[in-house]
C-alpha atoms as a PDB file:
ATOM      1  CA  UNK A   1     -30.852 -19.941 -63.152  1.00  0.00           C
ATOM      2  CA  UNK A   2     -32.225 -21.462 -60.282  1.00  0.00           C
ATOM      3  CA  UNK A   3     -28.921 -22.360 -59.159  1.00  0.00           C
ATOM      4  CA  UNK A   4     -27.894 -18.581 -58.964  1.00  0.00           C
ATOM      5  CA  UNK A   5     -31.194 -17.792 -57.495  1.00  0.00           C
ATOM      6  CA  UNK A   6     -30.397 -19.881 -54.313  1.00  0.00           C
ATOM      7  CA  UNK A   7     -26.699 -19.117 -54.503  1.00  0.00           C
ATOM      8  CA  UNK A   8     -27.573 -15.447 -53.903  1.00  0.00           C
ATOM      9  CA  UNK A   9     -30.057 -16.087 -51.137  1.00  0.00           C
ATOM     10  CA  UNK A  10     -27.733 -18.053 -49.240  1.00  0.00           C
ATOM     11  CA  UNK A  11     -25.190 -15.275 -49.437  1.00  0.00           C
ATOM     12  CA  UNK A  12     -27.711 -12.789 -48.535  1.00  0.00           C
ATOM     13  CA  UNK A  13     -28.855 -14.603 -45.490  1.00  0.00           C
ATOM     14  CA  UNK A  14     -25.162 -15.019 -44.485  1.00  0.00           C
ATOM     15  CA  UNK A  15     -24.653 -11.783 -44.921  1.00  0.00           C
ATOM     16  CA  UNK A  16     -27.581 -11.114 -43.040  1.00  0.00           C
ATOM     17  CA  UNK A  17     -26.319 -13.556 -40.430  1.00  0.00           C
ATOM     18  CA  UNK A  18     -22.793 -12.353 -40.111  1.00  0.00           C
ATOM     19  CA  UNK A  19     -24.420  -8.655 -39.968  1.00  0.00           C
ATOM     20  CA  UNK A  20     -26.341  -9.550 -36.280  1.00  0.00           C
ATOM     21  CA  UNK A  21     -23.966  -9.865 -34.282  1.00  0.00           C
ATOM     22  CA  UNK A  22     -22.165  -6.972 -35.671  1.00  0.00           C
ATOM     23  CA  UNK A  23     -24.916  -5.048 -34.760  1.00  0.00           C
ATOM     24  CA  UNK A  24     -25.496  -6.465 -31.393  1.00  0.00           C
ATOM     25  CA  UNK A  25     -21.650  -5.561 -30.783  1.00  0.00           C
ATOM     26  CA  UNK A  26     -22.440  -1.737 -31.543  1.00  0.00           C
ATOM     27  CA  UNK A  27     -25.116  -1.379 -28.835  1.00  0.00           C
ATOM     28  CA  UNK A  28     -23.581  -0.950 -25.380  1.00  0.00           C
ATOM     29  CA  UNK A  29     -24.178  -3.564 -22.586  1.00  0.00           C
ATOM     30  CA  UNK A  30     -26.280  -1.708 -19.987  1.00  0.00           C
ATOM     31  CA  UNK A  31     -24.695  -3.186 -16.444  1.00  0.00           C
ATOM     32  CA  UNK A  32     -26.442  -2.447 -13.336  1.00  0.00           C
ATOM     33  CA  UNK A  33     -24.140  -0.152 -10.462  1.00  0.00           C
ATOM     34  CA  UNK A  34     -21.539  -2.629  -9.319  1.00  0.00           C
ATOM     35  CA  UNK A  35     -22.062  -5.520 -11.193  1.00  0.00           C
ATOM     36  CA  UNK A  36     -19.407  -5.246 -14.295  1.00  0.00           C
ATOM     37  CA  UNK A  37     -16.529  -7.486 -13.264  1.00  0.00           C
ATOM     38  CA  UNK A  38     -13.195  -6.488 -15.087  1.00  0.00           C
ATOM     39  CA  UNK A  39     -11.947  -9.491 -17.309  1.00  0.00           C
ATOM     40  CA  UNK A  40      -8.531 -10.004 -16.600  1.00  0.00           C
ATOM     41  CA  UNK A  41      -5.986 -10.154 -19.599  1.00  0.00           C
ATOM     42  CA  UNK A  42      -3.639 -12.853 -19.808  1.00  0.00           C
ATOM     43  CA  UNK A  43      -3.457 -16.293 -18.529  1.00  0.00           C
ATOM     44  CA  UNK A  44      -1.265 -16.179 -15.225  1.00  0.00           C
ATOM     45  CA  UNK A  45      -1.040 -20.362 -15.470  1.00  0.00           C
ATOM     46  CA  UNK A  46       0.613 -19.646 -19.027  1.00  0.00           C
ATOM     47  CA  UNK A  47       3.675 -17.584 -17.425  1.00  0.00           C
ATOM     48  CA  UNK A  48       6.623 -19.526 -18.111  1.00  0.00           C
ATOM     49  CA  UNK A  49       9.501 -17.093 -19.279  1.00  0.00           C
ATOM     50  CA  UNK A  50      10.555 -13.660 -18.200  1.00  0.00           C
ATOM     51  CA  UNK A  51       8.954 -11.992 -21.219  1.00  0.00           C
ATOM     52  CA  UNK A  52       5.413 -14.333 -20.294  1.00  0.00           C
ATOM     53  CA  UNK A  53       5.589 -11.834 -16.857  1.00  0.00           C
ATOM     54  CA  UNK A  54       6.230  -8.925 -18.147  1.00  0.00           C
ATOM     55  CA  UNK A  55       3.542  -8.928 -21.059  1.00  0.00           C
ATOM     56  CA  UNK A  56       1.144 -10.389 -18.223  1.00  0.00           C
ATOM     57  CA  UNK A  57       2.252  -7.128 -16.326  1.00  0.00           C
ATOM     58  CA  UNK A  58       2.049  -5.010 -19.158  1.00  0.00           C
ATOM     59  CA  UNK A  59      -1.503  -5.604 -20.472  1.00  0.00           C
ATOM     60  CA  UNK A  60      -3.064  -6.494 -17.087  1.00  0.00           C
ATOM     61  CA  UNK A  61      -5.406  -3.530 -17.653  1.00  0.00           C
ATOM     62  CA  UNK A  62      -5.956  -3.769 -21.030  1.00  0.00           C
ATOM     63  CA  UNK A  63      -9.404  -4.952 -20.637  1.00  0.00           C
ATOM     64  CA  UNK A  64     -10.566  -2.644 -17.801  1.00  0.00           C
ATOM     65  CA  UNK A  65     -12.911   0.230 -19.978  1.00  0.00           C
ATOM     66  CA  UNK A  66     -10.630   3.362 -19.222  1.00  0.00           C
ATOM     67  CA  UNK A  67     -13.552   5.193 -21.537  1.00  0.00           C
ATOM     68  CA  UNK A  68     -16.669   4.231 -19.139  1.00  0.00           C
ATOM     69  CA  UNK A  69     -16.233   8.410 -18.108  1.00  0.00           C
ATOM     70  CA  UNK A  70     -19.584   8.140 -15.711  1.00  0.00           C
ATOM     71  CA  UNK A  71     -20.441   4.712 -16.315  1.00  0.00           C
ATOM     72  CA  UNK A  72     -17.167   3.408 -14.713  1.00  0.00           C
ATOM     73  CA  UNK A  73     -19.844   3.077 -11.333  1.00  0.00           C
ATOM     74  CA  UNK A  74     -20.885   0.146 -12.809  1.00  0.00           C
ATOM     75  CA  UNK A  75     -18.037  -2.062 -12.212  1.00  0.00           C
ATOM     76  CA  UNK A  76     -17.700  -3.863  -9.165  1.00  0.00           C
ATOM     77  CA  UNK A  77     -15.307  -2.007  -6.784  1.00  0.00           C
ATOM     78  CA  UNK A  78     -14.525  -5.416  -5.128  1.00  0.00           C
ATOM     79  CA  UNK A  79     -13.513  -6.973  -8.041  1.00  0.00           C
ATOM     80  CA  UNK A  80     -11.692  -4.153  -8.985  1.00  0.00           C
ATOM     81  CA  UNK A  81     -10.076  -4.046  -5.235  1.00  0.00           C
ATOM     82  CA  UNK A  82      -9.124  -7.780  -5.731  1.00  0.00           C
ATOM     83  CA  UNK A  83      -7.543  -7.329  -9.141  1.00  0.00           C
ATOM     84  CA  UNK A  84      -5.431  -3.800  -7.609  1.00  0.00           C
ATOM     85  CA  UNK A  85      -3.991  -6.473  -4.676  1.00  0.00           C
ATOM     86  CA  UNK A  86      -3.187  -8.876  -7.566  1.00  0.00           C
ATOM     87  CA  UNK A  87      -1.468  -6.683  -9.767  1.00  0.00           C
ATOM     88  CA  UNK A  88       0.771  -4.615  -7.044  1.00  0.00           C
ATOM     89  CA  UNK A  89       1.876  -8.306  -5.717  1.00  0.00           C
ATOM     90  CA  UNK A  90       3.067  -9.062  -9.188  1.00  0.00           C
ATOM     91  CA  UNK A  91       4.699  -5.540  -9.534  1.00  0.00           C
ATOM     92  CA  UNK A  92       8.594  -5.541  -9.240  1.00  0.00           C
ATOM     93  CA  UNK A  93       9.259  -2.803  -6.921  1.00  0.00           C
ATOM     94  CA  UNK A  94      11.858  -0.997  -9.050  1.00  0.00           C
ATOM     95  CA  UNK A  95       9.330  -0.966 -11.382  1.00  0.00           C
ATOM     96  CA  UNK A  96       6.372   0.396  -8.945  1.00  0.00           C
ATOM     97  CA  UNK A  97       6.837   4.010  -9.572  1.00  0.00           C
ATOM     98  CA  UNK A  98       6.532   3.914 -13.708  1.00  0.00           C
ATOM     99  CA  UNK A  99       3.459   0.853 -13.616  1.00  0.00           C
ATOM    100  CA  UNK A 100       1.697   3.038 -11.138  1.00  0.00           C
ATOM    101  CA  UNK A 101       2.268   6.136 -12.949  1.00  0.00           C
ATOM    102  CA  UNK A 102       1.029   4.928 -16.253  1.00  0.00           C
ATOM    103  CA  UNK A 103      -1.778   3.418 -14.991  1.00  0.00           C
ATOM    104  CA  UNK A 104      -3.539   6.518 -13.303  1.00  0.00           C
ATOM    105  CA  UNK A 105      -2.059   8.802 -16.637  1.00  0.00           C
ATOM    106  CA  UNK A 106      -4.514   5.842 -18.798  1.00  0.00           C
ATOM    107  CA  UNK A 107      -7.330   6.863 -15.889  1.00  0.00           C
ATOM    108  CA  UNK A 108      -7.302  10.229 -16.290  1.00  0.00           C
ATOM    109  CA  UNK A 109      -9.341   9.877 -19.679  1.00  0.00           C
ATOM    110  CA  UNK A 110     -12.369  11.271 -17.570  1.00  0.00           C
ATOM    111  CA  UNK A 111     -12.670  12.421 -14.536  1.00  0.00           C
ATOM    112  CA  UNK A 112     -15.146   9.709 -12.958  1.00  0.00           C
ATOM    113  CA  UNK A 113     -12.740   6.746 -14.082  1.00  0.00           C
ATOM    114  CA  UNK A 114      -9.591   9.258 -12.243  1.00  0.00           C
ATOM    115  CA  UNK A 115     -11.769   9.138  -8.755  1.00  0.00           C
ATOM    116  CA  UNK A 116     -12.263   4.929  -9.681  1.00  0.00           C
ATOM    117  CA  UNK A 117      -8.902   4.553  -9.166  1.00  0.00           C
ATOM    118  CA  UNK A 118      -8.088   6.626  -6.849  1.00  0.00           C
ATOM    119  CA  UNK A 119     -10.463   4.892  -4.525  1.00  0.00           C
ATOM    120  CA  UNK A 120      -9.532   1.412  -5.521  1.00  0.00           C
ATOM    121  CA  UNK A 121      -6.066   2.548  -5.133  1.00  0.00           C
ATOM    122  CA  UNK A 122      -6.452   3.721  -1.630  1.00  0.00           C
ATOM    123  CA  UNK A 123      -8.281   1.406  -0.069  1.00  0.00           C
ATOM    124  CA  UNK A 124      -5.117  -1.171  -0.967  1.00  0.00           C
ATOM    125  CA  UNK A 125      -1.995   0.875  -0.779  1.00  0.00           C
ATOM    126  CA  UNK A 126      -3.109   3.447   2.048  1.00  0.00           C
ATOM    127  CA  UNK A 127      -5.990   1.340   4.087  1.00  0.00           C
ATOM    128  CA  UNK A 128      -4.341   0.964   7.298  1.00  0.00           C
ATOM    129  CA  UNK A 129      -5.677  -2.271   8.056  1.00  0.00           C
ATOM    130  CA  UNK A 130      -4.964  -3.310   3.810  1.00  0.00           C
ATOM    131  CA  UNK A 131      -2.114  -5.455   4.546  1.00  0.00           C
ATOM    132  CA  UNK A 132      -0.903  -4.490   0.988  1.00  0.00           C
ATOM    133  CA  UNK A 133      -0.088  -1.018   2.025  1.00  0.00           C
ATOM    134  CA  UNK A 134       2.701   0.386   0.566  1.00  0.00           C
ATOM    135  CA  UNK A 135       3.477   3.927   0.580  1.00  0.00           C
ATOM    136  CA  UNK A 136       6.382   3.397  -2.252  1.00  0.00           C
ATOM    137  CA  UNK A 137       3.822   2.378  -4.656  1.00  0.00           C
ATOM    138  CA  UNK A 138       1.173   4.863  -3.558  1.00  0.00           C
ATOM    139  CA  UNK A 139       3.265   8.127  -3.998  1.00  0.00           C
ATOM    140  CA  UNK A 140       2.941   7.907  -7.776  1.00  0.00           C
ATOM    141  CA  UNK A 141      -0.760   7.725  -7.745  1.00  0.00           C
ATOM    142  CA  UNK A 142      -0.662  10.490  -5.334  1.00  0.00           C
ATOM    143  CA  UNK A 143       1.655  12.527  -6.966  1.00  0.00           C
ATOM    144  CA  UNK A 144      -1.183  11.745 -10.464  1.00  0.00           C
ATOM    145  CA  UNK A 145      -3.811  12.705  -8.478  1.00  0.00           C
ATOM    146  CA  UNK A 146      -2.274  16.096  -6.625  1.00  0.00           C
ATOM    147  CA  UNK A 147      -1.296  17.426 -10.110  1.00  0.00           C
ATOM    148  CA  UNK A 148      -4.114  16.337 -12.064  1.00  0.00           C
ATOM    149  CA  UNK A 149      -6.448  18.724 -14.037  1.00  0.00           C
ATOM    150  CA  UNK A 150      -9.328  17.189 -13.662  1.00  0.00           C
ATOM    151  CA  UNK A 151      -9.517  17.985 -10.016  1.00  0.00           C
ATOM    152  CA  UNK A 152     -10.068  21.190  -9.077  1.00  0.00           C
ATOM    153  CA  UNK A 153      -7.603  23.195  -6.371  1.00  0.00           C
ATOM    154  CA  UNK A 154      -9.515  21.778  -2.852  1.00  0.00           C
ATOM    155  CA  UNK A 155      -9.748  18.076  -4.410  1.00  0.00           C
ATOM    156  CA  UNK A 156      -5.920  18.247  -5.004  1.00  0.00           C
ATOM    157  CA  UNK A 157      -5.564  18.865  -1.333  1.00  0.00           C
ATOM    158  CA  UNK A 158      -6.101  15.844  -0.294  1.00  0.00           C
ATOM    159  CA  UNK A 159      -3.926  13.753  -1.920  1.00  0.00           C
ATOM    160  CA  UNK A 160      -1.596  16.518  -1.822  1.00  0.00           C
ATOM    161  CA  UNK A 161      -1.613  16.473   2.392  1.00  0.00           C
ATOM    162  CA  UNK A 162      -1.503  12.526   1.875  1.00  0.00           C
ATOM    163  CA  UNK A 163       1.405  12.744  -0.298  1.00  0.00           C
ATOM    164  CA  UNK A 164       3.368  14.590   2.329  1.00  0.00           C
ATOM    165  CA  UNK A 165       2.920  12.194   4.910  1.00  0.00           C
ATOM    166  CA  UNK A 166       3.644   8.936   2.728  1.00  0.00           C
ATOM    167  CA  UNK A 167       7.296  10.755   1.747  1.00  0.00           C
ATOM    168  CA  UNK A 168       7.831  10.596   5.349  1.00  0.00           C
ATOM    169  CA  UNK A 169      10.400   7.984   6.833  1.00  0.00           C
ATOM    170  CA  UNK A 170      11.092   6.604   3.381  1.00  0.00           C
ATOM    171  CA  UNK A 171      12.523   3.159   2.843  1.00  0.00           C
ATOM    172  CA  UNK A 172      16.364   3.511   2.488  1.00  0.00           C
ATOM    173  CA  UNK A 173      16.051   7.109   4.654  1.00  0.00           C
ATOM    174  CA  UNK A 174      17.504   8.148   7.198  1.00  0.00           C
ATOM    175  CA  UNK A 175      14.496   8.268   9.941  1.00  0.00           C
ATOM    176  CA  UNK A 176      13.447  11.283  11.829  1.00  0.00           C
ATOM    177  CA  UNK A 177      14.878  11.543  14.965  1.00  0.00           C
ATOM    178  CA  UNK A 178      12.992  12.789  17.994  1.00  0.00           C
ATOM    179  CA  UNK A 179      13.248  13.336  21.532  1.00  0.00           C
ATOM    180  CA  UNK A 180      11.877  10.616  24.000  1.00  0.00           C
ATOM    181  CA  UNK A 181      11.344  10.469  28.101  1.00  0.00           C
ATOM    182  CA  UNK A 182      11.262   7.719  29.625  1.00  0.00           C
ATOM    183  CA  UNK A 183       9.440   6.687  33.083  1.00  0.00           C
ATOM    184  CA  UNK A 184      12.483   8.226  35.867  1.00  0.00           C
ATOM    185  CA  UNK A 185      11.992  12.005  33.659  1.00  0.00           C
ATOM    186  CA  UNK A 186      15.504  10.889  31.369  1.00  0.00           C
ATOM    187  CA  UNK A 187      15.456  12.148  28.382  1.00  0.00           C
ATOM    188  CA  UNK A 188      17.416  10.855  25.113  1.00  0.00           C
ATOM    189  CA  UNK A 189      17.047  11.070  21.205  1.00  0.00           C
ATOM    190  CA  UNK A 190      16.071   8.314  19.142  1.00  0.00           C
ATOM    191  CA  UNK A 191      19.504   8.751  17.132  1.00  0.00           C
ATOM    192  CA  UNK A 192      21.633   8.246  20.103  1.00  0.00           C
ATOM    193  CA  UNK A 193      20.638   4.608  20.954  1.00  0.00           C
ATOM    194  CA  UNK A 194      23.290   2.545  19.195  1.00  0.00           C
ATOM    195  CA  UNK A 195      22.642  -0.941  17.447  1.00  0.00           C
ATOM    196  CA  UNK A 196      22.886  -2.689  14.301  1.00  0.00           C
ATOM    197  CA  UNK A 197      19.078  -2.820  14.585  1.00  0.00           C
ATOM    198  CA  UNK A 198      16.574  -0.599  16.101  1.00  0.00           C
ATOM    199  CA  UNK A 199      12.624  -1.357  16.247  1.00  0.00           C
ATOM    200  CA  UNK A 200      10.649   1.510  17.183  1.00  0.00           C
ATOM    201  CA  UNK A 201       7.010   0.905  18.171  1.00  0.00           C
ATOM    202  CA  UNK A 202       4.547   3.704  18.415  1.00  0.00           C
ATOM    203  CA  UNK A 203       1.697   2.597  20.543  1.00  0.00           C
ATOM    204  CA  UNK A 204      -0.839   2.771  22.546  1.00  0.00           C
ATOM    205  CA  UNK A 205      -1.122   1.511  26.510  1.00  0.00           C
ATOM    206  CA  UNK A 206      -3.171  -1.183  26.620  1.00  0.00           C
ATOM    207  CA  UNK A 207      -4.097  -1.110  22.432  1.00  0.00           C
ATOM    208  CA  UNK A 208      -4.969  -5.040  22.082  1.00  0.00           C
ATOM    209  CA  UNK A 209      -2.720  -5.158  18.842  1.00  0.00           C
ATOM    210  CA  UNK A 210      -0.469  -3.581  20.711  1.00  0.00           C
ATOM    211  CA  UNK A 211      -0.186  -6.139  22.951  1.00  0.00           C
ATOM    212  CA  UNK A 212      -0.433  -9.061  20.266  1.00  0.00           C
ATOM    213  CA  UNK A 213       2.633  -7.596  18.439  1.00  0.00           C
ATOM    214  CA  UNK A 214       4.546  -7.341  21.435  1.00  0.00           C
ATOM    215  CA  UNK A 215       4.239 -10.625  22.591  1.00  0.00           C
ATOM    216  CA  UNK A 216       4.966 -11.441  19.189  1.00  0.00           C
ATOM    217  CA  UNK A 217       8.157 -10.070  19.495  1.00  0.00           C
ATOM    218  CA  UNK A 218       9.163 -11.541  22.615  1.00  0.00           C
ATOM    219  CA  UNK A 219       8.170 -14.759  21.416  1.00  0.00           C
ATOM    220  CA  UNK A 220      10.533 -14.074  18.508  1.00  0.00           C
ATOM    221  CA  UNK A 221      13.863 -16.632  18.894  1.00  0.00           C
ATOM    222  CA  UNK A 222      15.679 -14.187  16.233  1.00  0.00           C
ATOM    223  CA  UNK A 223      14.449 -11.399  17.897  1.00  0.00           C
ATOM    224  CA  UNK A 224      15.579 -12.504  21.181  1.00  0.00           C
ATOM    225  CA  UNK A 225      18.912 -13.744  20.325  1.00  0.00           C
ATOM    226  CA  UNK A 226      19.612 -10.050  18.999  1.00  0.00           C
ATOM    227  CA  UNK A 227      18.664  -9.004  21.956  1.00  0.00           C
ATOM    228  CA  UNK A 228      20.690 -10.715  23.868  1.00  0.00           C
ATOM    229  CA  UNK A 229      23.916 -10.204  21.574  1.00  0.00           C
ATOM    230  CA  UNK A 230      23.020  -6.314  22.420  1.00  0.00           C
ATOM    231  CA  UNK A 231      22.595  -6.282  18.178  1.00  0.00           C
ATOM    232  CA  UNK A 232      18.619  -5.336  18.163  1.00  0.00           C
ATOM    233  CA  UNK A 233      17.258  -2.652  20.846  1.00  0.00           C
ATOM    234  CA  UNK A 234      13.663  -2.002  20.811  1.00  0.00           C
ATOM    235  CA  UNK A 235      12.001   1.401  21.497  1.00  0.00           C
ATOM    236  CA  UNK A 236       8.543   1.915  22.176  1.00  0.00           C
ATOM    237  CA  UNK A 237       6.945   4.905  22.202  1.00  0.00           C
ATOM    238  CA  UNK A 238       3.678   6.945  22.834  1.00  0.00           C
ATOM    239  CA  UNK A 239       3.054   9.840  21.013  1.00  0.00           C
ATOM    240  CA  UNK A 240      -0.538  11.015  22.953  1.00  0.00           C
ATOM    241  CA  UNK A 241      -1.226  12.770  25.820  1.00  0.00           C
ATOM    242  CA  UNK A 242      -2.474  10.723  28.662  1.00  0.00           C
ATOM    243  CA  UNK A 243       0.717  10.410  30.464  1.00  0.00           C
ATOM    244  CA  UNK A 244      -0.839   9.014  33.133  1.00  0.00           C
ATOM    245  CA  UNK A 245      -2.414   5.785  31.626  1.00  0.00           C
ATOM    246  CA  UNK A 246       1.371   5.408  30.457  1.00  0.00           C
ATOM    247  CA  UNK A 247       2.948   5.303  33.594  1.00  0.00           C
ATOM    248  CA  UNK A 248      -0.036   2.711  34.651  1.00  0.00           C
ATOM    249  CA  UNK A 249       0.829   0.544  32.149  1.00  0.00           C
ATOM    250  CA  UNK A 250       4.620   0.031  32.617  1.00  0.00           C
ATOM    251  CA  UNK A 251       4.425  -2.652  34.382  1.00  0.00           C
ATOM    252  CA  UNK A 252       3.578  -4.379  31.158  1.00  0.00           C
ATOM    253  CA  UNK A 253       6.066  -3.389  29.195  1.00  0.00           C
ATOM    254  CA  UNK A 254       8.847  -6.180  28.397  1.00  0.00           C
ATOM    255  CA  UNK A 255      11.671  -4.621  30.876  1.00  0.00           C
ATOM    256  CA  UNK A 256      14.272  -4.990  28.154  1.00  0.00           C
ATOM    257  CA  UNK A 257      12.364  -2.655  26.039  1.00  0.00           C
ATOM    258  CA  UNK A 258      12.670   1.437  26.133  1.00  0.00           C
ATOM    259  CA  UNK A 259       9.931   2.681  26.925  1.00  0.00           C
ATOM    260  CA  UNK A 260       8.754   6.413  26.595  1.00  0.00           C
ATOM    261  CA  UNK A 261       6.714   9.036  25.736  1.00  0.00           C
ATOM    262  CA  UNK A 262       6.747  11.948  23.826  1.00  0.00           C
ATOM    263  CA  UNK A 263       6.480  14.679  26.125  1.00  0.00           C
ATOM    264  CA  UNK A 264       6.484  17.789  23.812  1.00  0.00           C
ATOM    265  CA  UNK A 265       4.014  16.260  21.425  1.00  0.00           C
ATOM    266  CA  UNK A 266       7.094  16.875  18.599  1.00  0.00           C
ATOM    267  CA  UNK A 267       5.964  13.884  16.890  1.00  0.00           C
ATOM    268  CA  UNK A 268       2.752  14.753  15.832  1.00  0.00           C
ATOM    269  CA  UNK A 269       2.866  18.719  16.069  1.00  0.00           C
ATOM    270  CA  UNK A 270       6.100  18.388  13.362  1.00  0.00           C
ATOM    271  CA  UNK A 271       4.431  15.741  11.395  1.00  0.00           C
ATOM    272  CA  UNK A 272       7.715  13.264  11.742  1.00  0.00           C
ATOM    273  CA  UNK A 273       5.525   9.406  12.045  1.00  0.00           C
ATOM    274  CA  UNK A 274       2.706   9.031  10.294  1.00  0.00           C
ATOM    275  CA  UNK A 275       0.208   8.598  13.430  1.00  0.00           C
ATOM    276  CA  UNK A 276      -2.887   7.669  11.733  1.00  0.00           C
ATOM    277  CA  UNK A 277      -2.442   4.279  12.750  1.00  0.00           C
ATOM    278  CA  UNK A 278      -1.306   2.626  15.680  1.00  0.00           C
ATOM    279  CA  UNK A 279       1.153   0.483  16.706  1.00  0.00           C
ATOM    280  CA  UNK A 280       2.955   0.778  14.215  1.00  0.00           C
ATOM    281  CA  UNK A 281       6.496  -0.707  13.438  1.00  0.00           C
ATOM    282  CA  UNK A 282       9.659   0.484  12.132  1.00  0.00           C
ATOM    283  CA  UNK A 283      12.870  -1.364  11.768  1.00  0.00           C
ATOM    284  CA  UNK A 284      16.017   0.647  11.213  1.00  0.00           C
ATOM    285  CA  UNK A 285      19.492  -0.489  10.525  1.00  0.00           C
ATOM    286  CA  UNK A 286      22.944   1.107  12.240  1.00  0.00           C
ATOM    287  CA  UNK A 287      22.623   4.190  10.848  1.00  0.00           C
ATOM    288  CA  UNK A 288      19.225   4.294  11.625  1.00  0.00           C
ATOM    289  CA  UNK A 289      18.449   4.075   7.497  1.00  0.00           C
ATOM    290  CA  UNK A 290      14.513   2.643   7.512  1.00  0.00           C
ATOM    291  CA  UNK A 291      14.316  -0.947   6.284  1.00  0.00           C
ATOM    292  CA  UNK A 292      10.325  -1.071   7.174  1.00  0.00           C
ATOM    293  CA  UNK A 293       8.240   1.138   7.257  1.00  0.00           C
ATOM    294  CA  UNK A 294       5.079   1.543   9.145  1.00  0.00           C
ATOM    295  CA  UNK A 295       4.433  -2.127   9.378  1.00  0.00           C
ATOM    296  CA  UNK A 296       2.461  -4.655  11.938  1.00  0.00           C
ATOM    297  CA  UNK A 297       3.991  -8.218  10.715  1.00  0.00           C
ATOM    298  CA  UNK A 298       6.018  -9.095  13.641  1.00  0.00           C
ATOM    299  CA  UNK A 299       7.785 -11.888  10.587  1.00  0.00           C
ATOM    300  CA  UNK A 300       8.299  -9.645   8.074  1.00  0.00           C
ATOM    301  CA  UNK A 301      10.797  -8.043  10.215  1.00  0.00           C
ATOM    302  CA  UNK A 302      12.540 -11.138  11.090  1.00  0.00           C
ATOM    303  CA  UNK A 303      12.604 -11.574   7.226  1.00  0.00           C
ATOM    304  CA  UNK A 304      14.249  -7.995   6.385  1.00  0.00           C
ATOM    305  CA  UNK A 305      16.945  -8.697   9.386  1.00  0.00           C
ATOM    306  CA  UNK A 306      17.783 -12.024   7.827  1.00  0.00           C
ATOM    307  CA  UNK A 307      18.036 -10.838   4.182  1.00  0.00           C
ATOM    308  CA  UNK A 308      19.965  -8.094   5.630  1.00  0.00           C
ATOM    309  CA  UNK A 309      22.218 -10.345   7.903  1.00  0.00           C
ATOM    310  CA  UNK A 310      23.178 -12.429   4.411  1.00  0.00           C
ATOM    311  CA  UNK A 311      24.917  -9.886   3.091  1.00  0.00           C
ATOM    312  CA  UNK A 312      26.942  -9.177   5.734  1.00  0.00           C
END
């Protein structure tokens, strides 16, 4: 008797046991305004097969709280930033547009957790000084956000206006053309200059990066051998007003280089570059078909000619 006395206050007192933490599991974890740090899923050192990357890919969010609804200020938008960068390294691009997609449709459980992302989102695919922007991978969250229900008409405008400019000058596009004058009052179209590669350079005269990346290209040894073979033709351009400070600073300008100015203000009154920030860098090929777009990374260029020269 004894015996089953003590056998059924053990099991009680396990039961008891086993109960607490049940119970301690029910009651939400109160986190302080940016302090929750999102727990990553997967084990990135653990990736050895094709099917390791895509599950890691596929369930990298699995662990984020797409329920928070107003809570979601808790988690640490840093954190969150750092894990975005991660995950849109690791994203194929052919497979940008339905990842992205997915991910804000799982956001859009609340409105709060819908704004999250879209911040997170923007700040490193749209930033102009992220260097993870990427307007291929931000359309989809754009195109989320501009149709989404949860925002009401004027919230949908902004992404909406965004979404317009990032479809601009699309990778594997023909580029706008547009009329340039240069420093004698000759005037020519961007279209008519013939090369297998073009790099036009909307800047600034006297914008420090704008110096920087030029003398980054004219340190360039594949840059300058193009040149010289009469392959690679470089136009820079300024798209403001003060012709003046233009014509000042010519004497800077590499004299290989075109050099001009947009004297109609076409560029910015049609909306044909995205101008919010400058210098910025496009490479096109012969057919003046955009290879990159809106870029700063002088080698990044040298990298897309290269790839592009190997398959020649």
């Amino acid at each position: 008797m004894r015996k089953q006395l003590l056998f059924i206050v053990i099991t009680l007192l396990a039961v008891g046991c086993n109960n607490q933490p049940q119970k301690a599991e029910s009651e939400a974890i109160v986190y302080e305004p940016g302090t929750r740090r999102m727990e990553r899923a997967g084990d990135l050192s653990q990736i050895q097969t094709q099917a390791d990357y895509y599950r890691y890919i596929d369930t990298y969010w699995d662990k984020f709280d797409f329920d928070a609804d107003s809570l979601v200020v808790a988690y640490d938008t840093i954190d969150l930033c750092e894990a975005m960068a991660s995950y849109v390294m690791f994203i194929e691009p052919q497979r940008a547009d339905s990842l992205m997609r997915a991910l804000m449709k799982r956001a859009e459980r609340s409105r709060p957790v819908l704004q999250f992302f879209s911040t997170i989102t923007e700040m490193v695919l749209h930033d102009p000084n992220s260097p993870l922007r990427n307007d291929e991978y931000y359309i989809p969250v754009l195109e989320t956000l501009a149709e989404s229900p949860l925002l009401d008409e004027y919230e949908r405008m902004i992404p909406a206006y965004d979404l317009e400019i990032c479809k601009l000058n699309r990778i594997n596009h023909i580029a706008n053309n547009f009329e340039y004058t240069v420093y004698n009052g000759r005037k020519a179209t961007m279209h008519s200059i013939e090369s297998d590669y073009l790099i036009v350079m909307l800047n600034n005269p006297g914008c420090p990066m704008c110096r920087e990346i030029t003398e980054q290209i004219e340190a360039s040894p594949m840059l300058n051998e193009l040149q010289e073979l009469d392959r690679l033709k470089i136009l820079a351009i300024y798209p403001d007003t003060d012709i003046d400070a233009w014509r000042d600073y010519q004497p800077n300008m590499p004299k290989r280089w075109i050099s001009g100015y947009d004297a109609d203000l076409v560029i910015s009154r049609e909306r044909l570059y995205n101008l919010r920030a400058i210098p910025a860098l496009y490479l096109l090929d012969s057919e003046k078909r955009v290879m990159v777009k809106d870029g700063t990374d002088v080698s990044y260029i040298e990298y897309m000619i290269a790839q592009n020269e190997a398959l020649r």
